[in-house]
N, C-alpha and C. Protein backbone atom coordinates (compact mmCIF):
# COMPACT_ATOMS: atom_id res chain seq x y z
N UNK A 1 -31.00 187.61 -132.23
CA UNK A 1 -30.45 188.27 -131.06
C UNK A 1 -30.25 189.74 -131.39
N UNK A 2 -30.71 190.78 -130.16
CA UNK A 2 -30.40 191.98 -130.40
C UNK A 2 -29.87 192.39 -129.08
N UNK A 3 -29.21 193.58 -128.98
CA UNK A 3 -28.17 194.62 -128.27
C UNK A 3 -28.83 195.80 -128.31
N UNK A 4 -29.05 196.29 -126.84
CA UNK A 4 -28.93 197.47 -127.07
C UNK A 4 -28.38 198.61 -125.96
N UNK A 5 -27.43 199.12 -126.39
CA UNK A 5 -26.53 199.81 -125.53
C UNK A 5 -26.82 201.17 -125.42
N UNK A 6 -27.07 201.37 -123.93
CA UNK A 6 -27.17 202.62 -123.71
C UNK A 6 -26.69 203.36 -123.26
N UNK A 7 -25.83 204.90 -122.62
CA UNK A 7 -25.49 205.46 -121.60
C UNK A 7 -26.34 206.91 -121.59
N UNK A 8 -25.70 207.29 -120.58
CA UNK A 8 -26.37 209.05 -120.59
C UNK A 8 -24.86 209.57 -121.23
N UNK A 9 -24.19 209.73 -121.38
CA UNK A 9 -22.94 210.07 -121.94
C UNK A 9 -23.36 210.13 -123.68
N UNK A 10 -22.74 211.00 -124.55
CA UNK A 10 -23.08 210.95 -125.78
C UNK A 10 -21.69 210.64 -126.30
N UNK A 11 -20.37 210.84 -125.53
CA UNK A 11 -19.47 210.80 -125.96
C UNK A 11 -18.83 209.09 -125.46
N UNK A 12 -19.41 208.70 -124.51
CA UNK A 12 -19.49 207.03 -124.33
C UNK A 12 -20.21 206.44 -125.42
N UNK A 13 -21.29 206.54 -125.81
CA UNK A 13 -22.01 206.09 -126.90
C UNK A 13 -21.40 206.28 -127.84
N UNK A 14 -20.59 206.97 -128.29
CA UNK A 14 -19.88 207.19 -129.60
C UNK A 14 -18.44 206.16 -129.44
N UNK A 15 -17.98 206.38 -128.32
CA UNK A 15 -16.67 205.53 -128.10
C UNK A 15 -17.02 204.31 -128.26
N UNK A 16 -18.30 204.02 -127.65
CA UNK A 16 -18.84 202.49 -127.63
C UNK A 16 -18.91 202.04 -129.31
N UNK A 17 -19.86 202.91 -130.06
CA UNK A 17 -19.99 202.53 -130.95
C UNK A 17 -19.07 202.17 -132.16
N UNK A 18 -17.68 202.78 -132.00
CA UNK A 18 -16.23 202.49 -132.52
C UNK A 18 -16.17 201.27 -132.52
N UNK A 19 -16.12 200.68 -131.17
CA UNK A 19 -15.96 199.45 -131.11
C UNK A 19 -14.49 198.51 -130.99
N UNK A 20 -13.48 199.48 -130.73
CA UNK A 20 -12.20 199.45 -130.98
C UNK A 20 -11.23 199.70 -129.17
N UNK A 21 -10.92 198.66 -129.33
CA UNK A 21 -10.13 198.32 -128.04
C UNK A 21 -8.59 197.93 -128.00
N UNK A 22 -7.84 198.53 -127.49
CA UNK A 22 -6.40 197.80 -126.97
C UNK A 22 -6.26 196.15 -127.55
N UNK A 23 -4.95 196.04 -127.89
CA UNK A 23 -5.15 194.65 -128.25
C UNK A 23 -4.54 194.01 -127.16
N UNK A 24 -4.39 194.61 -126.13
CA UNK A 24 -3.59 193.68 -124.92
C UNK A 24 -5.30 193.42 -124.05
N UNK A 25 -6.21 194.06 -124.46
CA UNK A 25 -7.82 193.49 -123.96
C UNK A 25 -7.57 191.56 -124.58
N UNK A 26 -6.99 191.90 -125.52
CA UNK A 26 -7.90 190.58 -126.07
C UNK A 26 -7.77 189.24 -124.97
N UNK A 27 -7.27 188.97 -124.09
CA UNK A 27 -6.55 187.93 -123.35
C UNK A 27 -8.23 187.32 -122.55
N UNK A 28 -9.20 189.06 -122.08
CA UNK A 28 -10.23 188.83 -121.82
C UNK A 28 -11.19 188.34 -122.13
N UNK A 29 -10.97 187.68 -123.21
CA UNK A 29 -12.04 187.30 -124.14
C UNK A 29 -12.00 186.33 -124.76
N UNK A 30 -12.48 185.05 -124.58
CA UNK A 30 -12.54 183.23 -124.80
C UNK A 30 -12.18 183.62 -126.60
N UNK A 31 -11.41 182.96 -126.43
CA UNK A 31 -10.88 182.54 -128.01
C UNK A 31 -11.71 182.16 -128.69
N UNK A 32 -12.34 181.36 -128.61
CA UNK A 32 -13.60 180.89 -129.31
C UNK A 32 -14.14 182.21 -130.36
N UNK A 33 -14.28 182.99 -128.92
CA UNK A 33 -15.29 184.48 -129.77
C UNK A 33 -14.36 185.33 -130.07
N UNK A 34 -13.13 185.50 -129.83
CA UNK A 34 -12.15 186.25 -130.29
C UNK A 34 -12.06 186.25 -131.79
N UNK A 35 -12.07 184.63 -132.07
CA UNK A 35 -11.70 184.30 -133.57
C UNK A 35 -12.63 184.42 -134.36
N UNK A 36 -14.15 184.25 -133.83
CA UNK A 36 -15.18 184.55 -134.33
C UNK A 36 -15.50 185.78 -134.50
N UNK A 37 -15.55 186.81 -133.55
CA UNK A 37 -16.25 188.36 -133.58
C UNK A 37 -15.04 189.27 -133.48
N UNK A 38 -13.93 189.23 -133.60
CA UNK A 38 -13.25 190.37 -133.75
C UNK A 38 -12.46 190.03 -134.71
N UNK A 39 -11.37 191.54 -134.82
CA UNK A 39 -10.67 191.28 -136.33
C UNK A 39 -9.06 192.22 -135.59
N UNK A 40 -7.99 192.07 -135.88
CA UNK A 40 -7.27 192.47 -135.88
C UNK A 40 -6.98 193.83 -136.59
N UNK A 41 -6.13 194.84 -135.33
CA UNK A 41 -6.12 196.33 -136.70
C UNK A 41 -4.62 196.11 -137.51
N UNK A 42 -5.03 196.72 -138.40
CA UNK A 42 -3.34 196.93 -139.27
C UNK A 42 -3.25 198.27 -139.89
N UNK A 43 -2.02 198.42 -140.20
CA UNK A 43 -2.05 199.96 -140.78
C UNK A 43 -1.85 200.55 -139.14
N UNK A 44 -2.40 202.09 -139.11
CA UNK A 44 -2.91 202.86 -138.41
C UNK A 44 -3.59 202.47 -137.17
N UNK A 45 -4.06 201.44 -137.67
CA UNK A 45 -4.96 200.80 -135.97
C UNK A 45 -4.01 199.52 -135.32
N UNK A 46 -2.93 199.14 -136.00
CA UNK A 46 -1.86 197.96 -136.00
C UNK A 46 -2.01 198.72 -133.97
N UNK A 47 -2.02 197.08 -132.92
CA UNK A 47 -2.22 197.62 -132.07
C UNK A 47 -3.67 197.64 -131.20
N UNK A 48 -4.62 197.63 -132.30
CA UNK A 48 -5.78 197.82 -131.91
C UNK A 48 -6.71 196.68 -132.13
N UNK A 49 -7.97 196.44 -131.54
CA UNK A 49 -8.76 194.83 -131.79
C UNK A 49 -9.92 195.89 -132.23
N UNK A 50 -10.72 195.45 -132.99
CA UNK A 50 -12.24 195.77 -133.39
C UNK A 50 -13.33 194.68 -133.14
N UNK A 51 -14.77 195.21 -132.78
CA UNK A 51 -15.49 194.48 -133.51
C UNK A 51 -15.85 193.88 -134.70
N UNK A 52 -16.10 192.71 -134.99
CA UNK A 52 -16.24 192.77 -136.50
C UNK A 52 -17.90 192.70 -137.28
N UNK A 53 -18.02 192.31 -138.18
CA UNK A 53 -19.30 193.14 -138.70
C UNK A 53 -20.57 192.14 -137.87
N UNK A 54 -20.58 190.95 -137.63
CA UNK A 54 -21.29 190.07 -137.46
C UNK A 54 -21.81 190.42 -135.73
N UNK A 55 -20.62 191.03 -134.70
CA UNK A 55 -21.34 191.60 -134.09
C UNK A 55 -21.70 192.94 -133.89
N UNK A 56 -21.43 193.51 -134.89
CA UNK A 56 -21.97 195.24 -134.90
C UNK A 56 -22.87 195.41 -135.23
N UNK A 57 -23.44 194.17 -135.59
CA UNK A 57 -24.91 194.89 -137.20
C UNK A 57 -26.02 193.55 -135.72
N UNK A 58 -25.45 193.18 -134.89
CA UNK A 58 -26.51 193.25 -133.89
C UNK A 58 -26.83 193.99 -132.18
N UNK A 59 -25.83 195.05 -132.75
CA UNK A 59 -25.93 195.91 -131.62
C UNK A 59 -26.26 197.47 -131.69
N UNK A 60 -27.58 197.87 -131.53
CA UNK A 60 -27.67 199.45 -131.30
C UNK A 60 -27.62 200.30 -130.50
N UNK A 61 -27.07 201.47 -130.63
CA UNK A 61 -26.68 202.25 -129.47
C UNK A 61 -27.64 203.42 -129.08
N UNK A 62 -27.52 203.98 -128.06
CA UNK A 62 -28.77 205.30 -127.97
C UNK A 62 -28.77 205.55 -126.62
N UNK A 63 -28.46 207.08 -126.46
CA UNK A 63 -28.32 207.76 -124.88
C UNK A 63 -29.80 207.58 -124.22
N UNK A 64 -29.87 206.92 -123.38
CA UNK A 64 -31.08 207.25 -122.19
C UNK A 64 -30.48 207.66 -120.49
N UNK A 65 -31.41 208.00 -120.23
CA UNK A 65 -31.02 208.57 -119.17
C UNK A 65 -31.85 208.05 -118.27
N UNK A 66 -31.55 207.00 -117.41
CA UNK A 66 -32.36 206.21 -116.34
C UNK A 66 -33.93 207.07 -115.79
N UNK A 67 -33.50 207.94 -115.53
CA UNK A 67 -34.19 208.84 -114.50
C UNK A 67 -35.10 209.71 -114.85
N UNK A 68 -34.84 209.85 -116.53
CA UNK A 68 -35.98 210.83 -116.73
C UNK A 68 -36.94 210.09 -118.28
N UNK A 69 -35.74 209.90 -118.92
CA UNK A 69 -36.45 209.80 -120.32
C UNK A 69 -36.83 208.44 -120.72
N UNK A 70 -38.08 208.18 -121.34
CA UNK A 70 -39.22 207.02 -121.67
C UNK A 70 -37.93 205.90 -122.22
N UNK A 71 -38.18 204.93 -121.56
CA UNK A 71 -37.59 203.51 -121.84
C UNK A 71 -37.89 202.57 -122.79
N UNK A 72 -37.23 201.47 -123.60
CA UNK A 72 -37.89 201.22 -124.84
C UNK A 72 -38.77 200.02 -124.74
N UNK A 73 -40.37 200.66 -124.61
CA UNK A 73 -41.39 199.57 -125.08
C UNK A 73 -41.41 198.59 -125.14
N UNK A 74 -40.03 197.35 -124.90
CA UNK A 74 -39.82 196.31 -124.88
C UNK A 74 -39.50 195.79 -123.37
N UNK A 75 -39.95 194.16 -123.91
CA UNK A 75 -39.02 193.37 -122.37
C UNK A 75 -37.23 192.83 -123.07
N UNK A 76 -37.00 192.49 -122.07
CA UNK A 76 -35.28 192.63 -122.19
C UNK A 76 -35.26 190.83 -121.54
N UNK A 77 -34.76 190.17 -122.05
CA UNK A 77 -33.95 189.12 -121.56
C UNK A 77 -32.47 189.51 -120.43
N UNK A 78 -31.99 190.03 -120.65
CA UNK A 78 -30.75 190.27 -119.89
C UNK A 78 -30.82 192.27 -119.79
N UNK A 79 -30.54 192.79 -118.72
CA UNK A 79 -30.57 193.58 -118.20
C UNK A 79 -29.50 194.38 -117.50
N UNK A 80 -27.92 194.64 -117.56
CA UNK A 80 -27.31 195.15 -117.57
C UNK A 80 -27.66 196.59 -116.55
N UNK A 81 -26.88 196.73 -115.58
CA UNK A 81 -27.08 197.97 -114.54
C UNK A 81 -25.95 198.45 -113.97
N UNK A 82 -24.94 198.21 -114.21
CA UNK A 82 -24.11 198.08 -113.09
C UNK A 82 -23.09 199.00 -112.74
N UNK A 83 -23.08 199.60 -111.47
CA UNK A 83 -22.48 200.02 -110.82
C UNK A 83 -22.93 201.63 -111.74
N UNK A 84 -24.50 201.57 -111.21
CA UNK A 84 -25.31 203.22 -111.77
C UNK A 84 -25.77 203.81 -110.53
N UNK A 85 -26.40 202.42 -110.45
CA UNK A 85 -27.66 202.61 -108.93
C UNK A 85 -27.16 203.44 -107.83
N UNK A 86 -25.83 203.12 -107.66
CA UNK A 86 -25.03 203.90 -106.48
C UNK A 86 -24.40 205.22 -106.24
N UNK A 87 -25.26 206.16 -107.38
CA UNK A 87 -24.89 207.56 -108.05
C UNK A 87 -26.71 208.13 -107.40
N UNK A 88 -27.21 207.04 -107.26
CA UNK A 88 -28.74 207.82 -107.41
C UNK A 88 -28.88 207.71 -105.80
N UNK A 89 -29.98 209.07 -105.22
CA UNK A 89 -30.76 208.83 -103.36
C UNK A 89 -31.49 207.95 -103.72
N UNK A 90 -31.73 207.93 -102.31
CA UNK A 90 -32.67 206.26 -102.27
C UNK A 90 -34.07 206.73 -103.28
N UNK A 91 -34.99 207.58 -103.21
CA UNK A 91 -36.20 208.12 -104.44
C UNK A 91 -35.86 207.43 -105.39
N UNK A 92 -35.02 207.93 -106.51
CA UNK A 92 -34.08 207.93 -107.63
C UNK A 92 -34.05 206.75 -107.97
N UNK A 93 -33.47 205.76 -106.90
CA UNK A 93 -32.95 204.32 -107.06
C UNK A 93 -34.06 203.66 -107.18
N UNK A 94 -34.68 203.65 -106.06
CA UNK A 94 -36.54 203.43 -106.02
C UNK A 94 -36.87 203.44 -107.41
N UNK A 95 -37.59 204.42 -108.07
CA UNK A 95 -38.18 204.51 -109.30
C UNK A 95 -37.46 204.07 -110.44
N UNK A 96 -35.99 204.16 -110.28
CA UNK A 96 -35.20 203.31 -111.44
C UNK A 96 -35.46 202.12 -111.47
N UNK A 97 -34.98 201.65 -110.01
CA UNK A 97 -35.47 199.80 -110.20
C UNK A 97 -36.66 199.32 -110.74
N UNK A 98 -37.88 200.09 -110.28
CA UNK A 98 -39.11 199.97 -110.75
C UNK A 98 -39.27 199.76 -112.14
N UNK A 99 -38.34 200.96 -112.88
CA UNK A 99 -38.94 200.94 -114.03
C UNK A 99 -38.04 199.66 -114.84
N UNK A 100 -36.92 199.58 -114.28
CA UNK A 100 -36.20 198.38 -114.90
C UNK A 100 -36.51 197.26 -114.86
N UNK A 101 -37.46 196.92 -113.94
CA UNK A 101 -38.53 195.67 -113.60
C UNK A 101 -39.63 195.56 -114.14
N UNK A 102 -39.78 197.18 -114.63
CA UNK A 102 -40.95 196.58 -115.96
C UNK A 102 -40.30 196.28 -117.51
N UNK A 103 -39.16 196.26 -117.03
CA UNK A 103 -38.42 196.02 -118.73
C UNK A 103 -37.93 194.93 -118.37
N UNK A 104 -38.39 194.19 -117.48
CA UNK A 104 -37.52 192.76 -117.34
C UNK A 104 -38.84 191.58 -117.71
N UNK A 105 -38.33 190.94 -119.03
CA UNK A 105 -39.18 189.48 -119.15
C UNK A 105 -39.32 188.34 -118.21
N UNK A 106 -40.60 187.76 -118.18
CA UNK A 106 -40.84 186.57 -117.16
C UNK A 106 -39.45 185.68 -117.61
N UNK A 107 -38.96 185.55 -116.59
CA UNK A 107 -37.29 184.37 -116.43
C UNK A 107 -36.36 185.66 -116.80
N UNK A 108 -36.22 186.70 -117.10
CA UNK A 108 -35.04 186.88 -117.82
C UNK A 108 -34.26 187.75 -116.16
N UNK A 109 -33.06 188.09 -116.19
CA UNK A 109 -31.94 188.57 -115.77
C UNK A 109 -32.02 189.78 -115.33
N UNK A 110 -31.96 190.65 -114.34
CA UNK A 110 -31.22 191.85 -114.02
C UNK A 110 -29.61 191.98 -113.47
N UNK A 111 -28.55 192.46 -113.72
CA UNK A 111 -27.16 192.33 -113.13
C UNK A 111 -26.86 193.30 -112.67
N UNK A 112 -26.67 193.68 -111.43
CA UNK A 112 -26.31 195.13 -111.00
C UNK A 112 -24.85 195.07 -110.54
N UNK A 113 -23.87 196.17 -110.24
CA UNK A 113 -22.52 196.38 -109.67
C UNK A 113 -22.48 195.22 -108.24
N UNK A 114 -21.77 194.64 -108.27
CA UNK A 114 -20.90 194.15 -106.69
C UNK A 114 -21.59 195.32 -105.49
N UNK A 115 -21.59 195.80 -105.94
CA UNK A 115 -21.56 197.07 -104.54
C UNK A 115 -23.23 197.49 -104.75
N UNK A 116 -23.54 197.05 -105.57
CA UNK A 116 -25.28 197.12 -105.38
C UNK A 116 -25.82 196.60 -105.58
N UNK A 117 -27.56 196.64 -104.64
CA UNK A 117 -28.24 195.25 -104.00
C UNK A 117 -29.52 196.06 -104.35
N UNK A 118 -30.69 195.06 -104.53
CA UNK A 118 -32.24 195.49 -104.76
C UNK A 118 -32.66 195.20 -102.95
N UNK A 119 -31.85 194.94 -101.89
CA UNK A 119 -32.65 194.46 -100.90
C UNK A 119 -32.82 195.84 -100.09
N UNK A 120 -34.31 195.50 -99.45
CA UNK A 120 -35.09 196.93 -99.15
C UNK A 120 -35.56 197.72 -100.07
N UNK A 121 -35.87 197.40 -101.46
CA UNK A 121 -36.05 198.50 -102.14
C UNK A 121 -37.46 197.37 -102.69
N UNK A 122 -37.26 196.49 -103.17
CA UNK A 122 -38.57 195.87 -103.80
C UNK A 122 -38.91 194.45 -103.38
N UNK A 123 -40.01 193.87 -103.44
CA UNK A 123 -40.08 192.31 -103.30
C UNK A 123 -40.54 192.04 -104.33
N UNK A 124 -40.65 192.53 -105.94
CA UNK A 124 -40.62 192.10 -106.92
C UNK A 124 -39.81 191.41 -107.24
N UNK A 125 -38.31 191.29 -106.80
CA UNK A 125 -37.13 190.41 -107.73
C UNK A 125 -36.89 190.25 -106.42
N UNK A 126 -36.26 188.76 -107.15
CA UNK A 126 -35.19 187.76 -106.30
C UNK A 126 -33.96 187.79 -106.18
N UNK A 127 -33.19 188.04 -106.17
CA UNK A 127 -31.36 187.65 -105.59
C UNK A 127 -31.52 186.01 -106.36
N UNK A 128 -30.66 185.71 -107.16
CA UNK A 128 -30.45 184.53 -107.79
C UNK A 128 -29.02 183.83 -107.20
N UNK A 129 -28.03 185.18 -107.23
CA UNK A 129 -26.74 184.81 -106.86
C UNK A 129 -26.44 186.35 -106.78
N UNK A 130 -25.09 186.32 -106.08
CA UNK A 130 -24.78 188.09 -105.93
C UNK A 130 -25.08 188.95 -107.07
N UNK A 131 -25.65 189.70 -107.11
CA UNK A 131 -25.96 191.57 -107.91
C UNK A 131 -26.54 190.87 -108.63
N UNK A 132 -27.49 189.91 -109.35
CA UNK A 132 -27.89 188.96 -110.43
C UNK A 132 -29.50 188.82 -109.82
N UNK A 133 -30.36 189.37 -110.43
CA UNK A 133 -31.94 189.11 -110.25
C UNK A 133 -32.77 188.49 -110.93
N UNK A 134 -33.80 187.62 -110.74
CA UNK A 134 -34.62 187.94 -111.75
C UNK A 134 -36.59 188.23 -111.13
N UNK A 135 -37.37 188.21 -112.12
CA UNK A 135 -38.60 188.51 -111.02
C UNK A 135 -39.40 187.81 -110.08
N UNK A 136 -39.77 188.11 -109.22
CA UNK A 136 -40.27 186.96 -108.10
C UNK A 136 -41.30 185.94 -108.99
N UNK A 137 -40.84 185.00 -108.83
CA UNK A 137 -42.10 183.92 -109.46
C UNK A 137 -41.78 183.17 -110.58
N UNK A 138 -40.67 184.05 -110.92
CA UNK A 138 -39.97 183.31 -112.76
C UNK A 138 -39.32 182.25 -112.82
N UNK A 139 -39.01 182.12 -111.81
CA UNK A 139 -36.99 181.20 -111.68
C UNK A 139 -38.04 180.33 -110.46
């Protein structure tokens, strides 16, 4: 399994990559994987939850910018969007979806914001369940 996290922000990408959250987050997060992938802070971070190494060393980070700069060469199982689309004119949105549909594998996932929809924009993907796609023909 791999991760890969992106924003246009360089200073999100860096926060992301910390990996370090409030420990009143933790409530969000099934115990199961709590006990498994995170670690408690002490000292200085006493207060704070981390990632721990098992899921850091499968997640990489790296600024792209939807709209302009080359996307990575790969297909994606799960596809992450949400709540971007609704910053871009309809052009913008157009050619984003496009290109995010060529980064989407036969069966795999697109998830966009509550508040945004692929309808009118392509008949490549399906609506599976609300903001949740995948490509026409897969599912």
């Amino acid at each position: 399994m791999a991760i890969l996290a992106t924003d246009i922000s360089t200073r999100v990408i860096e926060r992301a990559r910390l990996g370090i959250w409030p420990i009143d987050r933790a409530n969000q997060i099934p115990a199961g994987h709590l006990k498994r992938f995170m670690l408690r802070g002490t000292g200085s971070h006493r207060g704070d939850l981390a990632a721990g190494p098992e899921l850091r060393s499968v997640i990489r980070f790296g600024r792209l910018n939807l709209n302009g700069d080359p996307y990575p060469p790969i297909k994606f199982d799960l596809l992450f969007c949400r709540n971007v689309l609704i910053y871009f004119d309809r052009p913008t949105k157009q050619a984003v979806i496009d290109r995010l549909l060529n980064c989407l594998s036969p069966g795999g996932f697109l998830f966009l914001g509550h508040a945004e929809s692929l309808h009118g924009f392509t008949d490549r993907a399906r609506r599976q369940i609300s903001s949740v796609y995948t490509l026409a023909g897969s599912r």
